[in-house]
C-alpha atoms as a PDB file:
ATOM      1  CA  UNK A   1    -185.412 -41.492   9.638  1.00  0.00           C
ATOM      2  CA  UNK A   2    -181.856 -41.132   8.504  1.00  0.00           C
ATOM      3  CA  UNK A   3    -181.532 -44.058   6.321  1.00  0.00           C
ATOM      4  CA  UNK A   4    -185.003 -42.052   4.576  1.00  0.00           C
ATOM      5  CA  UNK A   5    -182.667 -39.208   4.240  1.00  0.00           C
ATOM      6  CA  UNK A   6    -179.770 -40.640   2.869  1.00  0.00           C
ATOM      7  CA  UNK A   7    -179.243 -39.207  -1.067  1.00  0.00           C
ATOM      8  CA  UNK A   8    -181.476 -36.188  -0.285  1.00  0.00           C
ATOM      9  CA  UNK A   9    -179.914 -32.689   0.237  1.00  0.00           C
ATOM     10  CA  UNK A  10    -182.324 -29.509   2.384  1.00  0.00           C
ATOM     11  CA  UNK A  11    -183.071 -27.180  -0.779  1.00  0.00           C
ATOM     12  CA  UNK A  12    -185.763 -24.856   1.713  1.00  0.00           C
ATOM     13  CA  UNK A  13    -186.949 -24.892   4.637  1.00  0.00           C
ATOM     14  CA  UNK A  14    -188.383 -22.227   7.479  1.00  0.00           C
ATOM     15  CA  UNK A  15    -187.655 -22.818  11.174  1.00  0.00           C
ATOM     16  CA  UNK A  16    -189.338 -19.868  12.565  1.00  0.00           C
ATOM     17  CA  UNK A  17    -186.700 -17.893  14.137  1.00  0.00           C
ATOM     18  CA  UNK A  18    -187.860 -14.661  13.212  1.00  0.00           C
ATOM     19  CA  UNK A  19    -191.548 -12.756  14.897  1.00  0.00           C
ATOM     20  CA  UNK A  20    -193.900 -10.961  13.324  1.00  0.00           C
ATOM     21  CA  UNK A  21    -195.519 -12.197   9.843  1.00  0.00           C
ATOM     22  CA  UNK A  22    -194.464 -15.175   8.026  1.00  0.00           C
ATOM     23  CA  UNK A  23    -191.442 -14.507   5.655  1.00  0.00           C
ATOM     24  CA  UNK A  24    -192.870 -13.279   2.849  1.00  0.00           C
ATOM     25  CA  UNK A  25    -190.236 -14.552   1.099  1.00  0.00           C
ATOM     26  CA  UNK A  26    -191.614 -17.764   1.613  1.00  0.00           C
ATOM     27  CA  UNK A  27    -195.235 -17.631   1.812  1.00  0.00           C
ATOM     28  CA  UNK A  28    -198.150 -16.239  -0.055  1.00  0.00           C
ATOM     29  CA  UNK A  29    -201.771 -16.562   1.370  1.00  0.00           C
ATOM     30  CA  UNK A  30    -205.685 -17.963  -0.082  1.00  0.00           C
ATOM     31  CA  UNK A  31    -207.564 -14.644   0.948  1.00  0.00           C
ATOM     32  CA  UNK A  32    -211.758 -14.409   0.920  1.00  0.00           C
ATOM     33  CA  UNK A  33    -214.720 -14.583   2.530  1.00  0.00           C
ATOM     34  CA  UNK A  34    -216.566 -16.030  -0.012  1.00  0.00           C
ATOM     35  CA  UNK A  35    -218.552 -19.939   0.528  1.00  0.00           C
ATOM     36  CA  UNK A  36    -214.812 -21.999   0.073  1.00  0.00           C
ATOM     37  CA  UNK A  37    -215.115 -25.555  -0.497  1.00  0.00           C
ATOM     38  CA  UNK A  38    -216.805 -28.289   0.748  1.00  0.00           C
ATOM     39  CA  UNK A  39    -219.606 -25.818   2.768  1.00  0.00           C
ATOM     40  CA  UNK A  40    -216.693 -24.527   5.269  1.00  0.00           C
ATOM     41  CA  UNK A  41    -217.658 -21.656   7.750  1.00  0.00           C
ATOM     42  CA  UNK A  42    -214.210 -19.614   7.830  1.00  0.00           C
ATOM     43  CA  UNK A  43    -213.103 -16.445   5.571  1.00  0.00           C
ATOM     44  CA  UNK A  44    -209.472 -16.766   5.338  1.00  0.00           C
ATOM     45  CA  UNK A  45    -207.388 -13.427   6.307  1.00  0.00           C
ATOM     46  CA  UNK A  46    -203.748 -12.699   6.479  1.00  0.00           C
ATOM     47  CA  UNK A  47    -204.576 -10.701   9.586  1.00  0.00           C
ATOM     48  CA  UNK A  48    -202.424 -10.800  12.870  1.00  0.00           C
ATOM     49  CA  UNK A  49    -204.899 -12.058  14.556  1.00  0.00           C
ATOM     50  CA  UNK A  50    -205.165 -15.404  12.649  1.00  0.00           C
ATOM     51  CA  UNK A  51    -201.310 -15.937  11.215  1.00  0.00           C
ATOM     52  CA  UNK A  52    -197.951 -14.595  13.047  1.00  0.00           C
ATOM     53  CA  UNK A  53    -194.452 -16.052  13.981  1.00  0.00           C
ATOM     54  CA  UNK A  54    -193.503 -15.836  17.200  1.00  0.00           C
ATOM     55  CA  UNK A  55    -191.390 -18.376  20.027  1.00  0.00           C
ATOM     56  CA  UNK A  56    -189.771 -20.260  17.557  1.00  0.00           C
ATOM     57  CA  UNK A  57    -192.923 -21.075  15.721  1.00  0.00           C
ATOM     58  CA  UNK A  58    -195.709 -21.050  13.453  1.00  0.00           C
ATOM     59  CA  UNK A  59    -199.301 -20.116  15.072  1.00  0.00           C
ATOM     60  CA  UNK A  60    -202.525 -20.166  12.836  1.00  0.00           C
ATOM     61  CA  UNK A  61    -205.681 -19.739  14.672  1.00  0.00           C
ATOM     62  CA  UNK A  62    -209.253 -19.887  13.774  1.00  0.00           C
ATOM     63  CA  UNK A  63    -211.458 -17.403  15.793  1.00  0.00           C
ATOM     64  CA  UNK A  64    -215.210 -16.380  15.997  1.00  0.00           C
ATOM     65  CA  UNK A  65    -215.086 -13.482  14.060  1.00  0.00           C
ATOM     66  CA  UNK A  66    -218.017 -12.034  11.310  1.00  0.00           C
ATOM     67  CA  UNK A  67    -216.634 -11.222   8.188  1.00  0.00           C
ATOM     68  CA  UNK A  68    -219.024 -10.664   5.544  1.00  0.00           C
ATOM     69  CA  UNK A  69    -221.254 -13.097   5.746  1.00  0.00           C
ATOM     70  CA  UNK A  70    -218.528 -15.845   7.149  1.00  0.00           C
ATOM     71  CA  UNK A  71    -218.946 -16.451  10.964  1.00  0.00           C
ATOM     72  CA  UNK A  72    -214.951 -17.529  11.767  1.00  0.00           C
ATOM     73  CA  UNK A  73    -211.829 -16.320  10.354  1.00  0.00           C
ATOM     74  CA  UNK A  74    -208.744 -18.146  10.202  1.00  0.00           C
ATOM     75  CA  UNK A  75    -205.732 -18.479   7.534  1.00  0.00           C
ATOM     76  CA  UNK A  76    -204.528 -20.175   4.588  1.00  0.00           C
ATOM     77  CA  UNK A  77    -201.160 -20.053   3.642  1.00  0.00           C
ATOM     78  CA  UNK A  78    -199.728 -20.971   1.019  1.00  0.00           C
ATOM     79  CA  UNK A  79    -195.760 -21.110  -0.965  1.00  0.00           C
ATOM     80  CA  UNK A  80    -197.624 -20.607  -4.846  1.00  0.00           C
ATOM     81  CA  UNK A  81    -196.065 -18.138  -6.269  1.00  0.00           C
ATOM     82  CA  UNK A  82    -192.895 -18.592  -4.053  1.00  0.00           C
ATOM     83  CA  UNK A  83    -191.867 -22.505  -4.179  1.00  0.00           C
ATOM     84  CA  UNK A  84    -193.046 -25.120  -5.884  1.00  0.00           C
ATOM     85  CA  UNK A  85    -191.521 -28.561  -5.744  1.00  0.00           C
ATOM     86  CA  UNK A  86    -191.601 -31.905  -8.260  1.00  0.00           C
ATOM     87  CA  UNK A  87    -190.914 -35.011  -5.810  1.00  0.00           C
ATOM     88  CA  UNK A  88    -189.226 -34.593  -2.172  1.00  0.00           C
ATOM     89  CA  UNK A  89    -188.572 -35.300   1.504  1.00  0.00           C
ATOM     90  CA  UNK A  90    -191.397 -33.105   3.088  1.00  0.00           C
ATOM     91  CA  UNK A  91    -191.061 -32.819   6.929  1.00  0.00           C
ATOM     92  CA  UNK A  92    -193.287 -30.760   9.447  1.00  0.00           C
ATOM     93  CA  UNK A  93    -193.347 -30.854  13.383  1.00  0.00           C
ATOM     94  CA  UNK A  94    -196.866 -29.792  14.096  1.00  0.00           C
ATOM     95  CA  UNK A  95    -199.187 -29.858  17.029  1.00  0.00           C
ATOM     96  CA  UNK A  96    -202.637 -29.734  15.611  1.00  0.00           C
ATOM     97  CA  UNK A  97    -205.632 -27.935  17.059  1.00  0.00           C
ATOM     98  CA  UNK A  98    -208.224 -29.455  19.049  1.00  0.00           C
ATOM     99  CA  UNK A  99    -212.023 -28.928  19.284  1.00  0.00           C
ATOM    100  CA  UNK A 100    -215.112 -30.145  17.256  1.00  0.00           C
ATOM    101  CA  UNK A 101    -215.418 -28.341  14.112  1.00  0.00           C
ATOM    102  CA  UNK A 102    -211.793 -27.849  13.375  1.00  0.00           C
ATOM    103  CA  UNK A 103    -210.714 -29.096   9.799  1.00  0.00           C
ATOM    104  CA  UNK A 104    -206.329 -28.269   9.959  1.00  0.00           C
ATOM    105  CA  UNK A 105    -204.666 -29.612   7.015  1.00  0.00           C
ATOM    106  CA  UNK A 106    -200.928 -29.424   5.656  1.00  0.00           C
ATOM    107  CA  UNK A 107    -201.393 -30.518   1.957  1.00  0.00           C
ATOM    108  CA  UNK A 108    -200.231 -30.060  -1.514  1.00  0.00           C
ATOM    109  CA  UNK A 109    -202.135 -28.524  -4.506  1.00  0.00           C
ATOM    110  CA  UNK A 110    -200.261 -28.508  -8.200  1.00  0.00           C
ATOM    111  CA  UNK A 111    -199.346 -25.522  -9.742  1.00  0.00           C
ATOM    112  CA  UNK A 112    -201.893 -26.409 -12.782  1.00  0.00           C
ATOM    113  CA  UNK A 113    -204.684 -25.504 -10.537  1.00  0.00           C
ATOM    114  CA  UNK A 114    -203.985 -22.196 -10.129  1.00  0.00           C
ATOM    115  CA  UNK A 115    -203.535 -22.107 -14.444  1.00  0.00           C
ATOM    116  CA  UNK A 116    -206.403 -23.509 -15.333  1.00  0.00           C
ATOM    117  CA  UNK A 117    -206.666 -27.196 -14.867  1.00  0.00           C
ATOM    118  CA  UNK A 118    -209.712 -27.856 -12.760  1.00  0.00           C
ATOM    119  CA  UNK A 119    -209.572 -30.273  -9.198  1.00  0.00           C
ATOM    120  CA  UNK A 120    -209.462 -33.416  -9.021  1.00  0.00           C
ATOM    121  CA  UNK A 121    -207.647 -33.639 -12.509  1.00  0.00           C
ATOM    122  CA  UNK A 122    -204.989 -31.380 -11.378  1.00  0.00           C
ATOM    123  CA  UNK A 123    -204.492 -33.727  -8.186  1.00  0.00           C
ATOM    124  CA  UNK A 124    -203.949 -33.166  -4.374  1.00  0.00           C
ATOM    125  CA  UNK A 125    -202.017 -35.078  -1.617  1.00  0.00           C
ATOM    126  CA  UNK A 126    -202.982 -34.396   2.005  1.00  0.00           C
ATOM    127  CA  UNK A 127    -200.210 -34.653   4.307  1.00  0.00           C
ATOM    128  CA  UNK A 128    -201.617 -34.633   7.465  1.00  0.00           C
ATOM    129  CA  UNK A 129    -205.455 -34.080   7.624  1.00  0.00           C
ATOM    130  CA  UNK A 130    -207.541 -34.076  11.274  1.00  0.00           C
ATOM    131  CA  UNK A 131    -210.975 -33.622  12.230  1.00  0.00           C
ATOM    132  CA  UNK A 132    -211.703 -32.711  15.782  1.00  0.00           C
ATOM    133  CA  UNK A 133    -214.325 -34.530  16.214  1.00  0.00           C
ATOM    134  CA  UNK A 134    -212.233 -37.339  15.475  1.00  0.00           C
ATOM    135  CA  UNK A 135    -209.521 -36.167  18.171  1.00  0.00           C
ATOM    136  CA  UNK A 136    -206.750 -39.184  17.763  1.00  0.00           C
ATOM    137  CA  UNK A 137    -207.605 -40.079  13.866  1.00  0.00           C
ATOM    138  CA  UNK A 138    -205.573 -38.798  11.473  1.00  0.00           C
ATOM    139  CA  UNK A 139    -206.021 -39.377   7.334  1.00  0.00           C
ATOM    140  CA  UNK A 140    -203.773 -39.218   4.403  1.00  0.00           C
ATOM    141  CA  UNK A 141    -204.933 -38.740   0.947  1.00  0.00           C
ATOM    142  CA  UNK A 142    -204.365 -38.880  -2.465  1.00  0.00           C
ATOM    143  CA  UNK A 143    -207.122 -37.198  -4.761  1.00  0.00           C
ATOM    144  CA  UNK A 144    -207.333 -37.847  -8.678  1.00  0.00           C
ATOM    145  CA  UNK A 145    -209.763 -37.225 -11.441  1.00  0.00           C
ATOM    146  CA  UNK A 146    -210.480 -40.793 -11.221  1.00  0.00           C
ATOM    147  CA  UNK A 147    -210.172 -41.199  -7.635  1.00  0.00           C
ATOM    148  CA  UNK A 148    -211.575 -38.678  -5.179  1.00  0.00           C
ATOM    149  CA  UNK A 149    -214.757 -38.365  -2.708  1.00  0.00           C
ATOM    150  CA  UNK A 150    -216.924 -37.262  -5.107  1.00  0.00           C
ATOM    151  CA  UNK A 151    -216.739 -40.515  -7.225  1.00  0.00           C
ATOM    152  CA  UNK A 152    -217.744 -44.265  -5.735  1.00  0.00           C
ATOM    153  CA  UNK A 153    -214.885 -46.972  -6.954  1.00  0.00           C
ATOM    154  CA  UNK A 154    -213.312 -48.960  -4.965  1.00  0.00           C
ATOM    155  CA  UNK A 155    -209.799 -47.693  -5.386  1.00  0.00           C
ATOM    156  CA  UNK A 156    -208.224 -46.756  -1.566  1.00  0.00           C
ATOM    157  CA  UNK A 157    -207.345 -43.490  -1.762  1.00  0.00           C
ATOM    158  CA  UNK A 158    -207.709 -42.522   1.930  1.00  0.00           C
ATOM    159  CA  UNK A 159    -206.156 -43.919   4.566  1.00  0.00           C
ATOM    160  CA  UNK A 160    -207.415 -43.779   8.709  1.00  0.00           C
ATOM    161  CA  UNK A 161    -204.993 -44.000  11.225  1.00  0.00           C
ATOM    162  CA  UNK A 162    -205.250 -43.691  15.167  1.00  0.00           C
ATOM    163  CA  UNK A 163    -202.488 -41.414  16.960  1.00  0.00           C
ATOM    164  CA  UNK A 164    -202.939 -40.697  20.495  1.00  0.00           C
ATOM    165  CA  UNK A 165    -201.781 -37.136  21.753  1.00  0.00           C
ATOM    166  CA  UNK A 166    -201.674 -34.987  17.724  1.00  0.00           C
ATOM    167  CA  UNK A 167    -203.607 -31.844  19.429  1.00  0.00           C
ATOM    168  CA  UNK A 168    -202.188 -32.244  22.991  1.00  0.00           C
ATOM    169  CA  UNK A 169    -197.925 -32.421  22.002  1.00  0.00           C
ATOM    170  CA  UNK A 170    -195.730 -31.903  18.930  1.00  0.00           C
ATOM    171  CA  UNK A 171    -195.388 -34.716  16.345  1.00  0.00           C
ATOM    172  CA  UNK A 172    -193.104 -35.076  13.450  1.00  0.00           C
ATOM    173  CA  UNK A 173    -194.188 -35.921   9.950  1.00  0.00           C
ATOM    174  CA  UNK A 174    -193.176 -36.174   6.652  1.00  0.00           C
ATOM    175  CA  UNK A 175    -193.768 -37.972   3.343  1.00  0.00           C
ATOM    176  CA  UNK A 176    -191.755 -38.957   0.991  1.00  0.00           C
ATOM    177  CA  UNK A 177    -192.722 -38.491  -2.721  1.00  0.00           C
ATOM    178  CA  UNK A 178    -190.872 -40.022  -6.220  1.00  0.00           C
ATOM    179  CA  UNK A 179    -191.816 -40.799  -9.449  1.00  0.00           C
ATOM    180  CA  UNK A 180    -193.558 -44.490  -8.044  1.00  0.00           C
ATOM    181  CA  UNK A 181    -194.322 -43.742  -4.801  1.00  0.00           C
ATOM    182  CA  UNK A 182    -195.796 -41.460  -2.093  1.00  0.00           C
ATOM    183  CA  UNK A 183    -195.549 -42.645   2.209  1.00  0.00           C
ATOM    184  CA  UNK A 184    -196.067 -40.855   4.640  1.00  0.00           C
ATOM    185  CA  UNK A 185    -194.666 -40.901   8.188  1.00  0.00           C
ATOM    186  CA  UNK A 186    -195.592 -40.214  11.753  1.00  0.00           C
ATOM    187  CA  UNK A 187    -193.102 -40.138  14.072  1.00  0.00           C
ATOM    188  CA  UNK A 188    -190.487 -42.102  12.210  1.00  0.00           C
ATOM    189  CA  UNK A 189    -193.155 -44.492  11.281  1.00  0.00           C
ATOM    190  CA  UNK A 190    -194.662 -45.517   7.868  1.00  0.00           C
ATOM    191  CA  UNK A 191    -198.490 -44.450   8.130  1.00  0.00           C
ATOM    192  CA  UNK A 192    -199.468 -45.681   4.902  1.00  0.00           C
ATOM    193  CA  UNK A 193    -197.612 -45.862   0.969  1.00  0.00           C
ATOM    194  CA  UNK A 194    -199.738 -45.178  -2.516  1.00  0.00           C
ATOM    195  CA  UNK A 195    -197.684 -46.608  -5.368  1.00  0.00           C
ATOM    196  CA  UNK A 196    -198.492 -45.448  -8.539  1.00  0.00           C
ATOM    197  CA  UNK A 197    -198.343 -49.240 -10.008  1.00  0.00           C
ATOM    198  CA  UNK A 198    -201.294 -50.022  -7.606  1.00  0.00           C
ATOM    199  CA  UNK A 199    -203.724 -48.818  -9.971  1.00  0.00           C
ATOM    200  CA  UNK A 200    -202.922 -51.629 -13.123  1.00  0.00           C
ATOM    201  CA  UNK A 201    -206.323 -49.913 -14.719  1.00  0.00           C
ATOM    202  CA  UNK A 202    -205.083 -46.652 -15.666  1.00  0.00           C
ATOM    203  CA  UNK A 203    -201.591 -45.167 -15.396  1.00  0.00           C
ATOM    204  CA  UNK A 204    -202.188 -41.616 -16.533  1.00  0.00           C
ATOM    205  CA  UNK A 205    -202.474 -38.475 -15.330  1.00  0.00           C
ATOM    206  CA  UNK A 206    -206.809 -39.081 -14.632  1.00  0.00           C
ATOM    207  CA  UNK A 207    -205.434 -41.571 -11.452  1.00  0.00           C
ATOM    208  CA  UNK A 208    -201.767 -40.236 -11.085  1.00  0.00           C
ATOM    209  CA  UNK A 209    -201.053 -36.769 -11.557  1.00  0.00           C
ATOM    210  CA  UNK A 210    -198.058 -36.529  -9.013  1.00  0.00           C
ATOM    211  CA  UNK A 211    -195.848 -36.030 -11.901  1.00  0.00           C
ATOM    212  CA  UNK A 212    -195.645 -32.216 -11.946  1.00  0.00           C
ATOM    213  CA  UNK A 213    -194.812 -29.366  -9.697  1.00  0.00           C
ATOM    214  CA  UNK A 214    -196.796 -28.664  -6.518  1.00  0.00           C
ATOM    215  CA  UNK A 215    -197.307 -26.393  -3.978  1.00  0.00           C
ATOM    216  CA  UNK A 216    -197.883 -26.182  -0.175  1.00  0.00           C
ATOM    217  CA  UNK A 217    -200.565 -25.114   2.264  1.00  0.00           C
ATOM    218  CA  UNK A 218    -201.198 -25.134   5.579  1.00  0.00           C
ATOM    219  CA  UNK A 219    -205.214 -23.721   6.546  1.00  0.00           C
ATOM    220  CA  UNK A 220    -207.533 -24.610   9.214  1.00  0.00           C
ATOM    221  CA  UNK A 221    -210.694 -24.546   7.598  1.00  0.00           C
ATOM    222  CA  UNK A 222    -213.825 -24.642  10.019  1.00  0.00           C
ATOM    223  CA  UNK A 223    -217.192 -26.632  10.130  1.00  0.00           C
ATOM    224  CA  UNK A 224    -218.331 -27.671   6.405  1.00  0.00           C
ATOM    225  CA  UNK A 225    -218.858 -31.219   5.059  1.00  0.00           C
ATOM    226  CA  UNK A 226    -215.939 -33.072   7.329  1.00  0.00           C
ATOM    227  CA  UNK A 227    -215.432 -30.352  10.501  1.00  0.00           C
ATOM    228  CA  UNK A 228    -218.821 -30.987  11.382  1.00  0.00           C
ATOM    229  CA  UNK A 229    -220.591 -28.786  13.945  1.00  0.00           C
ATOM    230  CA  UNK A 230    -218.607 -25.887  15.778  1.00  0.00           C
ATOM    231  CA  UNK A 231    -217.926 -26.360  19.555  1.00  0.00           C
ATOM    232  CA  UNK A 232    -217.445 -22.666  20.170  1.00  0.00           C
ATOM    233  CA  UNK A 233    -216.477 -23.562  23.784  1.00  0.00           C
ATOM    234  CA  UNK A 234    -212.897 -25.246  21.960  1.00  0.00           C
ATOM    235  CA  UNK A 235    -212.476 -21.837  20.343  1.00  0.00           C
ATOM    236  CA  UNK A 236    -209.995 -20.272  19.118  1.00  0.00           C
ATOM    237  CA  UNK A 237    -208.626 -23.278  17.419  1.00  0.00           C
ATOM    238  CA  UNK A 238    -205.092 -23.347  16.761  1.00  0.00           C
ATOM    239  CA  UNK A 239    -202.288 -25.424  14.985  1.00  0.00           C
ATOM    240  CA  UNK A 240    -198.302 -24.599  15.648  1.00  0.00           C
ATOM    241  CA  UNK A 241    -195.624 -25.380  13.424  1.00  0.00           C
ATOM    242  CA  UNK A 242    -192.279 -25.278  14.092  1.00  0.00           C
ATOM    243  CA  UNK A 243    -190.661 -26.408  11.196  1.00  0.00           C
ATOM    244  CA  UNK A 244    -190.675 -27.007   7.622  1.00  0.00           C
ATOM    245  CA  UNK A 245    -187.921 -28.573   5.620  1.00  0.00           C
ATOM    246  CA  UNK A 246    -188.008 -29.834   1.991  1.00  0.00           C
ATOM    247  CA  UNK A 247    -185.151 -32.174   0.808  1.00  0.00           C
ATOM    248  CA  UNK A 248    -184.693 -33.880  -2.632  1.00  0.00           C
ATOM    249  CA  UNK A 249    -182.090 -35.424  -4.667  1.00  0.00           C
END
């Protein structure tokens, strides 16, 4: 992991060493309980009871809960509006929820998005992204206006991987993202690279549009197209962090 490191510098990061609400000088939040994406059961809240700080870490939890017509709650949160970051070192230790119907995610969404340049075209890279119904799998993603779920070509833009113990310990990840490449890490280990050269077609923005600033997240959504059915017995669902560091050149 150090020889990743070396030539990067920490320019923000949150270790957790505070209780109560995360520091809003750090994080914003995706509020609603309106039908979010992909058919997903949740409202998101900046409530207590689904997002606090406390131990040295990080808790968001998805709950049964009505709210409007949503039948969970849970929490996305998010740095827009706070921190946004053009290439990096990204690393997380996370221990990820477990139960069928949890969706957690730690992922990146640009800027443009929230300006007026519609997904896929304004591109997204998932981190670390885990089904529960999949309990060791976890999948790594890059999504494009040319290449995304909701077109059939036969670029790879997904990537499966088996990890034993992600909802029952604390792993480390990170990814590493430049101007030609993005990898991603479990562990110390290489999990899977996307280099922008891959795709000899088409080099602009419609297949690569990593080029601009982005932003974080970190959400469990619940049910919808990839959760699946809820097992309410598994409930609440719940994903600690207990850091978050950022490092670039």
């Amino acid at each position: 992991m150090e020889n990743i490191k070396q030539g990067y510098h920490l320019v923000w990061e949150d270790n957790f060493n505070y209780e109560g609400t995360p520091d809003p000088n750090k994080w914003n939040y995706d509020l609603g309980n309106h039908q979010w994406a992909n058919r997903e059961f949740q409202a998101y809240t900046n409530r207590p009871s689904n997002v606090y700080v406390k131990d040295g870490k990080l808790t968001i939890k998805a709950i049964k809960e009505q709210d409007g017509e949503r039948e969970y709650t849970s929490t996305r949160l998010v740095t827009y509006g706070k921190q946004s970051w053009q290439y990096g070192l990204f690393e997380f230790r996370v221990k990820l929820p477990k139960g069928k119907g949890s969706w957690p995610a730690v992922w990146m969404l640009s800027d443009a998005i929230k300006t007026g340049t519609p997904w896929p075209r304004s591109g997204e890279i998932d981190i670390i992204e885990h089904a529960g119904k999949k309990e060791n799998e976890l999948f790594f993603s890059l999504h494009s206006e040319r290449h995304n779920h909701t077109r059939k070509d036969t670029k790879q833009y997904t990537v499966f991987k088996d990890f034993d113990g992600v909802c029952e310990e604390f792993h480390d990840y990170m990814m590493e993202w430049t101007p030609e490449f993005i990898e991603f890490y479990v562990d110390g280990e290489s999990a899977c690279r996307f280099n922008k050269n891959d795709d000899t077609e088409d080099q602009t923005e419609s297949s690569w549009p990593f080029d601009q600033p982005f932003y974080l997240i970190f959400n469990i959504a619940v049910g919808g197209n990839l959760g699946g059915p809820v097992d309410e017995s598994a409930l609440p669902f719940i994903m600690e962090v207990e850091h978050v560091r950022v490092y670039q050149k």
